[in-house]
C-alpha atoms as a PDB file:
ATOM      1  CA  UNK A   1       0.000   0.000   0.000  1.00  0.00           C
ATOM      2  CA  UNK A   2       1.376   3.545  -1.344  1.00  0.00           C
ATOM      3  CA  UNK A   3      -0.123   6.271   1.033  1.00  0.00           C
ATOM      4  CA  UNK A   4       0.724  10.135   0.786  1.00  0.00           C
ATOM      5  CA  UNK A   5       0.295  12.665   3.499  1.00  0.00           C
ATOM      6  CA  UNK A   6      -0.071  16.112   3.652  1.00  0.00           C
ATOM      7  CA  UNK A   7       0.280  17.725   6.455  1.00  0.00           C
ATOM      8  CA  UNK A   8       2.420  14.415   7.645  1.00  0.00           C
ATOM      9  CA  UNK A   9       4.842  16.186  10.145  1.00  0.00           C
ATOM     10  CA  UNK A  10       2.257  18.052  11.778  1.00  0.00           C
ATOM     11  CA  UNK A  11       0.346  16.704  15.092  1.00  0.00           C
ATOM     12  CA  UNK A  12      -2.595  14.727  14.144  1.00  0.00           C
ATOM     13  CA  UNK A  13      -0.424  14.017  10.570  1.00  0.00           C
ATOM     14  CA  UNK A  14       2.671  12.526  12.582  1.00  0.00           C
ATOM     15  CA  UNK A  15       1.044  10.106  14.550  1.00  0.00           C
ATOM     16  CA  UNK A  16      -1.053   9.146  11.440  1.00  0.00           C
ATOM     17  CA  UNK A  17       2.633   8.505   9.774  1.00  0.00           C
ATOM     18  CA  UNK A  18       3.444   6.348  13.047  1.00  0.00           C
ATOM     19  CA  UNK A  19       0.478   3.938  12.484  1.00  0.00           C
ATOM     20  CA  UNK A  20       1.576   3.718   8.532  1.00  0.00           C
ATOM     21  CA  UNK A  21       4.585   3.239   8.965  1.00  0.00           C
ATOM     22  CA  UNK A  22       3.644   0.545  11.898  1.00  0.00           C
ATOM     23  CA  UNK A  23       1.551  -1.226   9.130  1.00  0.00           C
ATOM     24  CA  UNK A  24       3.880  -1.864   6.670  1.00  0.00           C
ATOM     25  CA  UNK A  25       3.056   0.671   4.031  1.00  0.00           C
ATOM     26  CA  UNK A  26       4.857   2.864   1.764  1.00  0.00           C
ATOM     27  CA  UNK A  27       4.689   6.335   3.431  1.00  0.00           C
ATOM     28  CA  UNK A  28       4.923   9.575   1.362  1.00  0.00           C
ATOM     29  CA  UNK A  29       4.896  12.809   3.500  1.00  0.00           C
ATOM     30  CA  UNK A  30       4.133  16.297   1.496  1.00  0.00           C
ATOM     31  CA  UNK A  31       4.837  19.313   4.678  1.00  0.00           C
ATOM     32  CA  UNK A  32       6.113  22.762   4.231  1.00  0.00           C
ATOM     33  CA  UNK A  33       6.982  22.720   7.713  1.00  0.00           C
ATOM     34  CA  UNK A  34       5.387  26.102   8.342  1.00  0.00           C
ATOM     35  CA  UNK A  35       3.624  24.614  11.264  1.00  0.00           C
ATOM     36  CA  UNK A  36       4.575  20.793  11.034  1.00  0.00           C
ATOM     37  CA  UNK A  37       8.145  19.897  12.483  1.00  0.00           C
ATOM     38  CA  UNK A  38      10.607  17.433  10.986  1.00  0.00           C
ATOM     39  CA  UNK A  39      11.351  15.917  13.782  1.00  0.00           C
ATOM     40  CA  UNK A  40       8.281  14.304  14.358  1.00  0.00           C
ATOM     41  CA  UNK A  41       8.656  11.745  11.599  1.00  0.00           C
ATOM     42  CA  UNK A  42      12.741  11.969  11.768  1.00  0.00           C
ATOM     43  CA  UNK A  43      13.500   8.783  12.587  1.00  0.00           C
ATOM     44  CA  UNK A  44      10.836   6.962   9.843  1.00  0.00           C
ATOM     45  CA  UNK A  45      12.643   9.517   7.317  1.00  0.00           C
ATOM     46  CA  UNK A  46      16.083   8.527   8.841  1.00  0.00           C
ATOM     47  CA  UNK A  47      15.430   4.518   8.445  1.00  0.00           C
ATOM     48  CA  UNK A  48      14.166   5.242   5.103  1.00  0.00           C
ATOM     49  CA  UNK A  49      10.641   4.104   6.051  1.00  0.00           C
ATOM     50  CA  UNK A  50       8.974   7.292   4.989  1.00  0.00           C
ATOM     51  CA  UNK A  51       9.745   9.649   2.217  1.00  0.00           C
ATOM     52  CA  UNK A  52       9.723  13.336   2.730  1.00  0.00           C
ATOM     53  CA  UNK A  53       8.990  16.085   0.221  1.00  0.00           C
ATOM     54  CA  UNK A  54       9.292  19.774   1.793  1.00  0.00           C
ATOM     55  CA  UNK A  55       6.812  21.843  -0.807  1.00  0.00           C
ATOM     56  CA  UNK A  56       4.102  24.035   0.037  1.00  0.00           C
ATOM     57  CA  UNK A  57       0.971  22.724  -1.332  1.00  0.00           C
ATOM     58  CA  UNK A  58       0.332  25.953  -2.806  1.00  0.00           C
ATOM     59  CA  UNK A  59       3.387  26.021  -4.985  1.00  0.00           C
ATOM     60  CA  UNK A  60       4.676  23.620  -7.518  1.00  0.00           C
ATOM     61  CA  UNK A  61       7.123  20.978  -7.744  1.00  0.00           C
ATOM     62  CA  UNK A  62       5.321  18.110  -5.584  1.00  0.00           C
ATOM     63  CA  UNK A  63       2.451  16.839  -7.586  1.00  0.00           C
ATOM     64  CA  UNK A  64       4.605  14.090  -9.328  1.00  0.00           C
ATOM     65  CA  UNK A  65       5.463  12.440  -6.304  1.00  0.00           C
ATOM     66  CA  UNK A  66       1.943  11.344  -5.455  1.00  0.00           C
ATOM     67  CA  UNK A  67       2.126   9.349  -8.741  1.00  0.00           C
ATOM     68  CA  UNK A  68       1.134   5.813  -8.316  1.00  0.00           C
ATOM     69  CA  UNK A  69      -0.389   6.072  -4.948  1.00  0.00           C
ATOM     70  CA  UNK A  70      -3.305   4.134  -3.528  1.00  0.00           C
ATOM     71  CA  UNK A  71      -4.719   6.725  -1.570  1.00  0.00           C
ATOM     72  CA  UNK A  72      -3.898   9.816  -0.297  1.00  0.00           C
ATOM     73  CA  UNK A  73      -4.597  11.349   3.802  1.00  0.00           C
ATOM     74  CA  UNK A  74      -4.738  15.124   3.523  1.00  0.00           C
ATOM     75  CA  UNK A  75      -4.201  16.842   6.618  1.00  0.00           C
ATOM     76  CA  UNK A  76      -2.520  20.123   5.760  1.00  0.00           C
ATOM     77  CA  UNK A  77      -4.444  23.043   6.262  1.00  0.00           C
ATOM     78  CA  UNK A  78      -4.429  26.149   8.592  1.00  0.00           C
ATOM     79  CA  UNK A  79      -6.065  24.811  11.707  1.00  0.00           C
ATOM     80  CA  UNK A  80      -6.431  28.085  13.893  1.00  0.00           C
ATOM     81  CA  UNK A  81     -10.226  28.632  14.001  1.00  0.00           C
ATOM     82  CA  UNK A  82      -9.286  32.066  16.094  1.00  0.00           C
ATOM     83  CA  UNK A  83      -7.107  33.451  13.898  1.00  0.00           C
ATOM     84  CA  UNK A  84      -9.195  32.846  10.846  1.00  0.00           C
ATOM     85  CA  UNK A  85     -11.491  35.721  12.415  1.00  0.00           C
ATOM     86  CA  UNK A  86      -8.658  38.007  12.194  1.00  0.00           C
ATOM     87  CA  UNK A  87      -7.241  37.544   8.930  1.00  0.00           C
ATOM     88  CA  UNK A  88      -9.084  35.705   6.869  1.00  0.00           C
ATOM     89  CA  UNK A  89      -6.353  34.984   4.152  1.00  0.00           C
ATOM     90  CA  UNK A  90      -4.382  32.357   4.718  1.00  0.00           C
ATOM     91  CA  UNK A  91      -7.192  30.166   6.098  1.00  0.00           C
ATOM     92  CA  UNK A  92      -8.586  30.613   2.419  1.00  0.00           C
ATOM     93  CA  UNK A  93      -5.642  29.655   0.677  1.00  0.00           C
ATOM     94  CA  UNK A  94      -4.133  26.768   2.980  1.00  0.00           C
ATOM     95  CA  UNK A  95      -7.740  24.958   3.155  1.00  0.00           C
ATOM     96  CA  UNK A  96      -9.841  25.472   0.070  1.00  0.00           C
ATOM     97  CA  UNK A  97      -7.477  26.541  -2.560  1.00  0.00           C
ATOM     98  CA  UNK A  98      -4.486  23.842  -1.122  1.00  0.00           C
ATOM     99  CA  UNK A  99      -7.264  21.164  -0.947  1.00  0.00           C
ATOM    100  CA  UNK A 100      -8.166  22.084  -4.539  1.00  0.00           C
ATOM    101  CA  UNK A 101      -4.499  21.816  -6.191  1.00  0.00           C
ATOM    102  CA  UNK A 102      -4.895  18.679  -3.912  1.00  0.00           C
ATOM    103  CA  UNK A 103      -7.264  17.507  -5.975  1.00  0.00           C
ATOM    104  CA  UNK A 104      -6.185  17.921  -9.260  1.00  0.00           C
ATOM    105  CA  UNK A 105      -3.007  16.401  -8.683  1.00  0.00           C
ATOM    106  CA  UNK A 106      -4.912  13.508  -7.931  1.00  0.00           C
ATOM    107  CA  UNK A 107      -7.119  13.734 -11.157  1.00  0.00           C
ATOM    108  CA  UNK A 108      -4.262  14.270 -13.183  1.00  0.00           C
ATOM    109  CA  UNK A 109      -2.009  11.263 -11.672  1.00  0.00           C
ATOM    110  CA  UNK A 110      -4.910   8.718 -11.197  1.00  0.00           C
ATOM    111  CA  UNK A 111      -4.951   8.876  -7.396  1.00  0.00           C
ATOM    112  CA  UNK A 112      -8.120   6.813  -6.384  1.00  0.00           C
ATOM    113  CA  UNK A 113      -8.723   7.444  -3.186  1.00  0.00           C
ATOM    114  CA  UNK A 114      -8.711  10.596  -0.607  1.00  0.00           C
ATOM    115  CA  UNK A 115      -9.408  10.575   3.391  1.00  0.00           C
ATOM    116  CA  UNK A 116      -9.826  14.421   4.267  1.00  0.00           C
ATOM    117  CA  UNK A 117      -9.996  15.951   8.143  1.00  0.00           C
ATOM    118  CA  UNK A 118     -12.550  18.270   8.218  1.00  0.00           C
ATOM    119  CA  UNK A 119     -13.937  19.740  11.620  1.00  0.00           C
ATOM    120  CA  UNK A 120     -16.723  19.908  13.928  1.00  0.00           C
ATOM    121  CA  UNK A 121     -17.703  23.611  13.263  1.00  0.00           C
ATOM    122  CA  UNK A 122     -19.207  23.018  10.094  1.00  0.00           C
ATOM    123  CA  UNK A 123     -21.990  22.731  11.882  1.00  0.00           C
ATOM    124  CA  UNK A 124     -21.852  26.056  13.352  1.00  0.00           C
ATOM    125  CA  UNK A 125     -24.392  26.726  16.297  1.00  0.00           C
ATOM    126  CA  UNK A 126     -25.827  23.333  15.753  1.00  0.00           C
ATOM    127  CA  UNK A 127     -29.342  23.219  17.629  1.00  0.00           C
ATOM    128  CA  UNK A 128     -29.378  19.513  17.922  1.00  0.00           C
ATOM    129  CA  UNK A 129     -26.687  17.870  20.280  1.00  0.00           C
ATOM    130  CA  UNK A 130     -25.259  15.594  20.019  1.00  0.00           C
ATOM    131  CA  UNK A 131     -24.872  16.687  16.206  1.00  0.00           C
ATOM    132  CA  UNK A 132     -25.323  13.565  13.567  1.00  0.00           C
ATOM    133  CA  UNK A 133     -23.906  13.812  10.421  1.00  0.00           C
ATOM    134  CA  UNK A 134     -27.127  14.651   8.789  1.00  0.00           C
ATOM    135  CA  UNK A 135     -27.637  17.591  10.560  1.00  0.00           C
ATOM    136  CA  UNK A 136     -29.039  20.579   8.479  1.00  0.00           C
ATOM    137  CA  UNK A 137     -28.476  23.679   7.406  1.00  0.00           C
ATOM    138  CA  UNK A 138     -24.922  24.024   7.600  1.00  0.00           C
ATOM    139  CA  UNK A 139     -24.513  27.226   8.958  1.00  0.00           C
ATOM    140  CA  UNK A 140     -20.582  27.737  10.239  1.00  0.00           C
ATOM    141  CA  UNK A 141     -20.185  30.760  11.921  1.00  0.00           C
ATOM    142  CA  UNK A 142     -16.451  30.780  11.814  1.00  0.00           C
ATOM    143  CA  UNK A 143     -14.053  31.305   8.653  1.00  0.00           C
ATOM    144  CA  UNK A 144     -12.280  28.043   9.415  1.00  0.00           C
ATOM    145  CA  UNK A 145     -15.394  26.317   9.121  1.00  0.00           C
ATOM    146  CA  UNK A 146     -16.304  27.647   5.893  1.00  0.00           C
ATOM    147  CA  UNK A 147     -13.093  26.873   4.764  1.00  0.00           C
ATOM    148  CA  UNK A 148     -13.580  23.245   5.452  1.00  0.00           C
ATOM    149  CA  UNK A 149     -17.160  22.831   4.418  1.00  0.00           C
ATOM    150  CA  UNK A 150     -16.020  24.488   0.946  1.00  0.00           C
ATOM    151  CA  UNK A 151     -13.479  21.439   0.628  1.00  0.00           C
ATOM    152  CA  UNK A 152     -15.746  18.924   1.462  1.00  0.00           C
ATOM    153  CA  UNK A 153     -17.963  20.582  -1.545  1.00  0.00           C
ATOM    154  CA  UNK A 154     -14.537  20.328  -3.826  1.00  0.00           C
ATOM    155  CA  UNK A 155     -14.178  17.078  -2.516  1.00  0.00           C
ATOM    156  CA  UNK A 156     -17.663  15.633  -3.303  1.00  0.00           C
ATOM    157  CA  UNK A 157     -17.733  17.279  -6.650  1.00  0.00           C
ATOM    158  CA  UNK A 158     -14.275  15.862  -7.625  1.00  0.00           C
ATOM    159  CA  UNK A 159     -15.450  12.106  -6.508  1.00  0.00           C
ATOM    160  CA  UNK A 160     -18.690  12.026  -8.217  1.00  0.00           C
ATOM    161  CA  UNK A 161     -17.344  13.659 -11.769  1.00  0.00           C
ATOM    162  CA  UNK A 162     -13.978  11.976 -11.416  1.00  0.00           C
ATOM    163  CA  UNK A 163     -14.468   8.335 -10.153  1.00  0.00           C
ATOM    164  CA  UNK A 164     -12.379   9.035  -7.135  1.00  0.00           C
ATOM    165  CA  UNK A 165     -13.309   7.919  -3.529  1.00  0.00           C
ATOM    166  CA  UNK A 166     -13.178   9.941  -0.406  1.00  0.00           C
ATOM    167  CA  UNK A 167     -14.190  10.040   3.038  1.00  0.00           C
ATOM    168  CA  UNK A 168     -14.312  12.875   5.336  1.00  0.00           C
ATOM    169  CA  UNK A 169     -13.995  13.212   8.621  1.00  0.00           C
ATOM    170  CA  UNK A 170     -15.618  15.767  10.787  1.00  0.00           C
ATOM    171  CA  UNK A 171     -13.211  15.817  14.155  1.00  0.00           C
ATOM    172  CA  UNK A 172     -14.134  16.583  17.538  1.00  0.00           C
ATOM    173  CA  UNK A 173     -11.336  18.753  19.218  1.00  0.00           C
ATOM    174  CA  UNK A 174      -8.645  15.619  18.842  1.00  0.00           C
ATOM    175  CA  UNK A 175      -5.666  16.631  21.537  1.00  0.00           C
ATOM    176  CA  UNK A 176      -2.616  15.102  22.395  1.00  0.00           C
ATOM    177  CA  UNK A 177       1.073  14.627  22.333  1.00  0.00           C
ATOM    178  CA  UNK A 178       2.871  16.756  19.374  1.00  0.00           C
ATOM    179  CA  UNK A 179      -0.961  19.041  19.807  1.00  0.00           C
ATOM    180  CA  UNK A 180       1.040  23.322  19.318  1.00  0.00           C
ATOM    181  CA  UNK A 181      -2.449  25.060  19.474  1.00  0.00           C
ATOM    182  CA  UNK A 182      -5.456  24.830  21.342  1.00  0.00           C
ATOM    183  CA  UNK A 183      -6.882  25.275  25.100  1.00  0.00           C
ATOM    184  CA  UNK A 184      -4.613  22.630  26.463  1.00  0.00           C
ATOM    185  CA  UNK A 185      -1.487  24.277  24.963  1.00  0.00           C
ATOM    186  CA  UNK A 186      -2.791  27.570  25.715  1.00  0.00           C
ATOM    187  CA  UNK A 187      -3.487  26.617  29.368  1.00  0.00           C
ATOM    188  CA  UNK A 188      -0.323  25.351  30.147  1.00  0.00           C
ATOM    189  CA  UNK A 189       1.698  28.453  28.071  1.00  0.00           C
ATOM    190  CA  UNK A 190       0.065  30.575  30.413  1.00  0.00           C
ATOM    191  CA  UNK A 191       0.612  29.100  33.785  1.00  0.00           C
ATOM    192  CA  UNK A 192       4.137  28.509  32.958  1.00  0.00           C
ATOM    193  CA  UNK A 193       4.389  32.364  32.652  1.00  0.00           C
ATOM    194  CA  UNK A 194       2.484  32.972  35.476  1.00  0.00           C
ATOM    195  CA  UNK A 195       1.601  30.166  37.912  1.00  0.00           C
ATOM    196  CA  UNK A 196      -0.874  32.230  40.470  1.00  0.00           C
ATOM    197  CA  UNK A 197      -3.505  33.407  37.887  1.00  0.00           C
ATOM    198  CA  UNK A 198      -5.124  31.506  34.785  1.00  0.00           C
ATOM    199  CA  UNK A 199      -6.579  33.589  32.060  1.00  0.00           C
ATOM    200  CA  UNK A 200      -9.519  31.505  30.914  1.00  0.00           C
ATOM    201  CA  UNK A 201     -11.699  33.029  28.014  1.00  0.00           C
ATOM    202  CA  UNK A 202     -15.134  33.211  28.350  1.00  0.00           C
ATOM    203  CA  UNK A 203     -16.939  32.277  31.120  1.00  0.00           C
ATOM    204  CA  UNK A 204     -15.450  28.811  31.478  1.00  0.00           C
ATOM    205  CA  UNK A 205     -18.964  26.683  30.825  1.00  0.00           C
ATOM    206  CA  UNK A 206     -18.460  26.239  27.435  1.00  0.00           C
ATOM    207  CA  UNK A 207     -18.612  22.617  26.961  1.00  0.00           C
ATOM    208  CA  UNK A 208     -17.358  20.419  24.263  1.00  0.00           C
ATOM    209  CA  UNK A 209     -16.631  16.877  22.811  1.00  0.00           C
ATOM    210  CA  UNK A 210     -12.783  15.776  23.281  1.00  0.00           C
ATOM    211  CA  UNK A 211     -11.031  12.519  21.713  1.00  0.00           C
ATOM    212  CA  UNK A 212      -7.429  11.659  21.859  1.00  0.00           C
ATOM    213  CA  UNK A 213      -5.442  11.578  19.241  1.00  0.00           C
ATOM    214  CA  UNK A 214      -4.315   7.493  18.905  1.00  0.00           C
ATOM    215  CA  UNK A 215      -8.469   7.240  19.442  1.00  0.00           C
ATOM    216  CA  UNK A 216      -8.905   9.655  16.439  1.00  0.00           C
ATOM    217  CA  UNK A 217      -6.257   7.721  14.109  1.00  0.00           C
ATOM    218  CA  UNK A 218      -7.711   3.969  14.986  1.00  0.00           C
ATOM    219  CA  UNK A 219     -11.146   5.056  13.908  1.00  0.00           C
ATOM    220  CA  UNK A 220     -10.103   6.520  10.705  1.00  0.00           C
ATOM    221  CA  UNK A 221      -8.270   4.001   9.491  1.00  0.00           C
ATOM    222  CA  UNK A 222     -10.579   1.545  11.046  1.00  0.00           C
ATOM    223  CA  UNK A 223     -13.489   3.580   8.612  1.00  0.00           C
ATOM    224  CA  UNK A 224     -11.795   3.544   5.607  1.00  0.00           C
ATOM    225  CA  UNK A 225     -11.956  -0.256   5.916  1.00  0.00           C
ATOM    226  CA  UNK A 226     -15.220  -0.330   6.451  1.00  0.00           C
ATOM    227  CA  UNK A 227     -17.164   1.566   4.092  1.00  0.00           C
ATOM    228  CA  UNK A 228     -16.568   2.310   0.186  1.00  0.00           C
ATOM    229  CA  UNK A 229     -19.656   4.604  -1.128  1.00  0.00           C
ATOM    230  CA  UNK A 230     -18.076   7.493  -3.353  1.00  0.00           C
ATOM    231  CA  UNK A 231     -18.516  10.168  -0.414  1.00  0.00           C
ATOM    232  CA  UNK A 232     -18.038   8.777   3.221  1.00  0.00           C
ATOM    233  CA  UNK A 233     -18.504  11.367   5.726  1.00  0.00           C
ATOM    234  CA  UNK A 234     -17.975  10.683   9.679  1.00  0.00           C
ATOM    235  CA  UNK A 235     -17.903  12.331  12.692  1.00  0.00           C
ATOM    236  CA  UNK A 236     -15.042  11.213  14.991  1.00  0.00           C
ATOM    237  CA  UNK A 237     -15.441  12.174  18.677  1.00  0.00           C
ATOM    238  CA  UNK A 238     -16.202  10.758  22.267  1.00  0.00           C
ATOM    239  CA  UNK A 239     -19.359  10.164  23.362  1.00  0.00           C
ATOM    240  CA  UNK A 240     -19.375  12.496  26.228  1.00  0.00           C
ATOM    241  CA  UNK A 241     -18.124  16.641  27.014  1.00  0.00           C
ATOM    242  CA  UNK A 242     -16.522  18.354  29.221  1.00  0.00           C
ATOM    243  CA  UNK A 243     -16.498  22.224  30.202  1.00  0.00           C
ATOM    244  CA  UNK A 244     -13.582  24.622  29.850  1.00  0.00           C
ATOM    245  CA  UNK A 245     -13.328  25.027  33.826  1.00  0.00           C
ATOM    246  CA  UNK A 246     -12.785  21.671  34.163  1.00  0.00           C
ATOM    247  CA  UNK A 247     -10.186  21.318  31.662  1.00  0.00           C
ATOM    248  CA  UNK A 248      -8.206  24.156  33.469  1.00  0.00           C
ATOM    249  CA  UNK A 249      -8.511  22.085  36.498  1.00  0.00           C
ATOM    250  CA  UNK A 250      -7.053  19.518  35.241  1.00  0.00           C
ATOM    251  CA  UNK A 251      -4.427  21.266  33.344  1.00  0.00           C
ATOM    252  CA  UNK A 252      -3.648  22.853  37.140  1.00  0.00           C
ATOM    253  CA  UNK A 253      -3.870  19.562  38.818  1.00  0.00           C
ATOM    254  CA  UNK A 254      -1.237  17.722  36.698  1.00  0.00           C
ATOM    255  CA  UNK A 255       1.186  20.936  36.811  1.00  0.00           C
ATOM    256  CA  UNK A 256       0.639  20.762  40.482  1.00  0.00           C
ATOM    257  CA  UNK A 257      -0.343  23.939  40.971  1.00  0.00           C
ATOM    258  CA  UNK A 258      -3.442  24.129  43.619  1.00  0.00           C
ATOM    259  CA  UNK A 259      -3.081  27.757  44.265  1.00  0.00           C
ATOM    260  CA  UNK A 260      -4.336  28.960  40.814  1.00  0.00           C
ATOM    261  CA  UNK A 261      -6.385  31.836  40.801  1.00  0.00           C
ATOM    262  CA  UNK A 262      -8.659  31.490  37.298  1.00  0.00           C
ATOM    263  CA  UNK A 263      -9.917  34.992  35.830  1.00  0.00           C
ATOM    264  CA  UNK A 264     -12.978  34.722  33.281  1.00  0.00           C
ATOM    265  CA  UNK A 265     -12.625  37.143  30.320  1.00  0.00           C
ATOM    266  CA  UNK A 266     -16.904  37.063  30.724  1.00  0.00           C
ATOM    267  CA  UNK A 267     -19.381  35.580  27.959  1.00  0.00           C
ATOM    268  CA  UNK A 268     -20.581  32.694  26.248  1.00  0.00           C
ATOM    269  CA  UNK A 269     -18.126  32.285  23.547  1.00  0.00           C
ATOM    270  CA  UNK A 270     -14.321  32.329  24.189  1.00  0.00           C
ATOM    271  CA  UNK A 271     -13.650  34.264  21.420  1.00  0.00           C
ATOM    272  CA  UNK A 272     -15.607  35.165  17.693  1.00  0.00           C
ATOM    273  CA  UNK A 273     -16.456  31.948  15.839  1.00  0.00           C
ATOM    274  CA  UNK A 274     -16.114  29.866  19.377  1.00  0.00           C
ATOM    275  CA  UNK A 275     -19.514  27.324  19.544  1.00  0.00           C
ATOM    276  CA  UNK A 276     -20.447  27.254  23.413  1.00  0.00           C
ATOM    277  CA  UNK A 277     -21.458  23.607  23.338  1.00  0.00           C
ATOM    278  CA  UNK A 278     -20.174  20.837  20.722  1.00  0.00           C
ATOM    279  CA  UNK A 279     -20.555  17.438  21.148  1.00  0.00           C
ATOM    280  CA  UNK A 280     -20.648  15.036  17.579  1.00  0.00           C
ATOM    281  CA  UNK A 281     -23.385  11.774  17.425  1.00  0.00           C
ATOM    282  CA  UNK A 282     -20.833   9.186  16.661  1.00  0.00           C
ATOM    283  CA  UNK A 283     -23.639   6.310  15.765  1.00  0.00           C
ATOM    284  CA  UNK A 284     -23.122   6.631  12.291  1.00  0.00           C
ATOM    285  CA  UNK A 285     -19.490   5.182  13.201  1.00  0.00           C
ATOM    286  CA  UNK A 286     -20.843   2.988  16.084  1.00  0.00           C
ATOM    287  CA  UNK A 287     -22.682   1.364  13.081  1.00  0.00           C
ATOM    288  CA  UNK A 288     -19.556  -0.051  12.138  1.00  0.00           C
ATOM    289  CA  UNK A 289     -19.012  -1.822  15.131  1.00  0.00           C
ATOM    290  CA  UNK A 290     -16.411   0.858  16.259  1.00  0.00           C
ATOM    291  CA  UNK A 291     -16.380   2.764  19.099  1.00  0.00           C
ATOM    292  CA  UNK A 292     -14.163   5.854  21.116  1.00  0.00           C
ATOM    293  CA  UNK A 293     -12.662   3.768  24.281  1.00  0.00           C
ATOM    294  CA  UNK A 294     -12.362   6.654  26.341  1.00  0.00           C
ATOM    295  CA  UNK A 295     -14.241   9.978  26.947  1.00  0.00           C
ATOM    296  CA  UNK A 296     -13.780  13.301  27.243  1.00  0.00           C
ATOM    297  CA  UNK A 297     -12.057  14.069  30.450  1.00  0.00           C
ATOM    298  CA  UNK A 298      -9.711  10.720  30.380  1.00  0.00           C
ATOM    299  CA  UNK A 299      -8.891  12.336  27.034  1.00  0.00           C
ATOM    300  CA  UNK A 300      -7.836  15.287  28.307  1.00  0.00           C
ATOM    301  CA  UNK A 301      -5.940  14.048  31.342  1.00  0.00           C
ATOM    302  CA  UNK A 302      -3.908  11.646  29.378  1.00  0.00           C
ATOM    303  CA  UNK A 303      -3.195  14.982  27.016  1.00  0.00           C
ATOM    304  CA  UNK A 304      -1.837  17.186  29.607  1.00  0.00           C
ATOM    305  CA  UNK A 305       0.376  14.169  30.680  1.00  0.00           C
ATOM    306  CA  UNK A 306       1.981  13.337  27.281  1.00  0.00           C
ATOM    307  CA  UNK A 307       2.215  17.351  26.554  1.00  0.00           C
ATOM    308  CA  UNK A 308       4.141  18.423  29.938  1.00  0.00           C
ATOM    309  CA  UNK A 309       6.177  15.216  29.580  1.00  0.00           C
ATOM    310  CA  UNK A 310       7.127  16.384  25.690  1.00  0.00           C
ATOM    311  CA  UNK A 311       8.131  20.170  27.546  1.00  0.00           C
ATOM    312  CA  UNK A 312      10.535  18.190  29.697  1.00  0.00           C
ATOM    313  CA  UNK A 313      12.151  16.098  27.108  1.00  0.00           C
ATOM    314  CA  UNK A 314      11.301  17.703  23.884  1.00  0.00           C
ATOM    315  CA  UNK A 315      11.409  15.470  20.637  1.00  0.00           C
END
């Protein structure tokens, strides 16, 4: 089995390449390393067990390499829903116009297959929760979530005019080791600069679905083997939440730090395009006789374990 992988030194991407690479299969990783880092996937590329192409997917110079490949995971993409509200631009061109070039490479070098990551706020302010997959309209209220539902839209229309396969992937917040945005991150950033006092935003009650990231990467592979209609679109989450507070609790507990003072910023929303309560219906994937192992907050406490451990010996 050929596979190529954008996005393939980046957190969810990495650990993606591990299980790959773990199965015996010829591993092709496509990263401009603007937010990915080598060294995540150093020693595969060092025992010659992955190949790695540094191109942006935006420029030129990489579509021959995905040549002869059986399918093909894309993962790169601008992943910061906050910072899409602030400039728009890049989220634009490293999601919908990077999954497009995507694409056509694939069209024009007979790639058959395509596994996409797509997110959670396509749904936008969902009024049903938890949120199936055939929940409708899809509203997204942030520009990251446009971004994505206007690939999956490229991606359908590419599959049904161009006999290619695909399934998408709607994700839950996936955390974990290798994870360099996010609450989690953000949380312990913050108390490292300043133990006594956590800045949360919001008012700390907004509550959402969490899955870890070894969970996230069994049940997409396990999906791909287990369903072959042109377009196959899953959530991937746990089948539980957990609030904001309680993460920062958690986050405080495991950095030992008792004495932490947590300041609200005030609100619903942590910040513009933030959803207040997420959690993804997973019985669409259930369906296939697979299911998340763990929940929301053993997700997060095994996070904040494996991303404090990575601060004190970094890879």
């Amino acid at each position: 089995m050929f596979d190529v992988v954008t996005g393939g030194a980046g957190f969810i991407g990495s650990h993606l390449v591990d299980t790959l690479v773990a199965q015996g299969n010829e591993v092709l990783v496509i990263d401009s390393l603007c937010a990915g880092r080598r060294e995540t996937i150093a020693r595969h590329i060092d025992s010659c067990k992955v190949r790695f192409v540094q191109k942006d997917l935006l420029g030129d110079g990489w579509q021959e390499y995905v040549q002869g490949a059986d399918r093909l995971f894309h993962l790169a993409a601008d992943p910061d829903v906050r910072q899409s509200a602030v400039n728009p631009d890049p989220t634009m061109q490293n999601n919908i116009m990077a999954t497009y070039r995507v694409l056509e490479a694939m069209r024009l070098h007979d790639v058959p297959e395509l596994v996409f990551t797509s997110t959670s706020t396509v749904y936008g302010d969902a009024t049903v929760i938890p949120t199936p997959e055939s929940y409708i309209p899809l509203e997204p209220i942030s520009v990251y979530g446009a971004s994505k539902l206007a690939c999956e839209a490229l991606i359908s229309a590419y599959c049904h005019s161009f006999g290619m396969k695909a399934w998408i992937f709607r994700f839950a917040n996936i955390i974990g080791s290798r994870s360099g945005h996010g609450v989690i991150n953000d949380f312990i950033r913050k108390l490292e600069e300043n133990p006594s006092e956590l800045e949360i935003l919001g008012d700390g009650k907004q509550t959402k679905s969490y899955l870890e990231v070894h969970e996230c990467i069994a049940a997409m592979l396990f999906t791909v083997g287990h369903t072959r209609d042109t377009v196959n679109t899953f959530n991937i989450g746990s089948e539980d939440c957990i609030d904001v507070k309680s993460i920062a609790e958690i986050v405080t507990d495991e950095m030992q730090l008792p004495l932490t003072k947590f300041r609200f910023t005030g609100g619903e929303r942590g910040w513009v395009g933030d959803v207040p309560k997420m959690q993804l219906a997973v019985d669409r994937i259930k369906g296939l006789r697979w299911k998340p192992q763990i929940g929301s907050r053993e997700s997060v406490r095994i996070a904040v374990k494996a991303m404090l451990a990575e601060r004190q010996h970094p890879q």
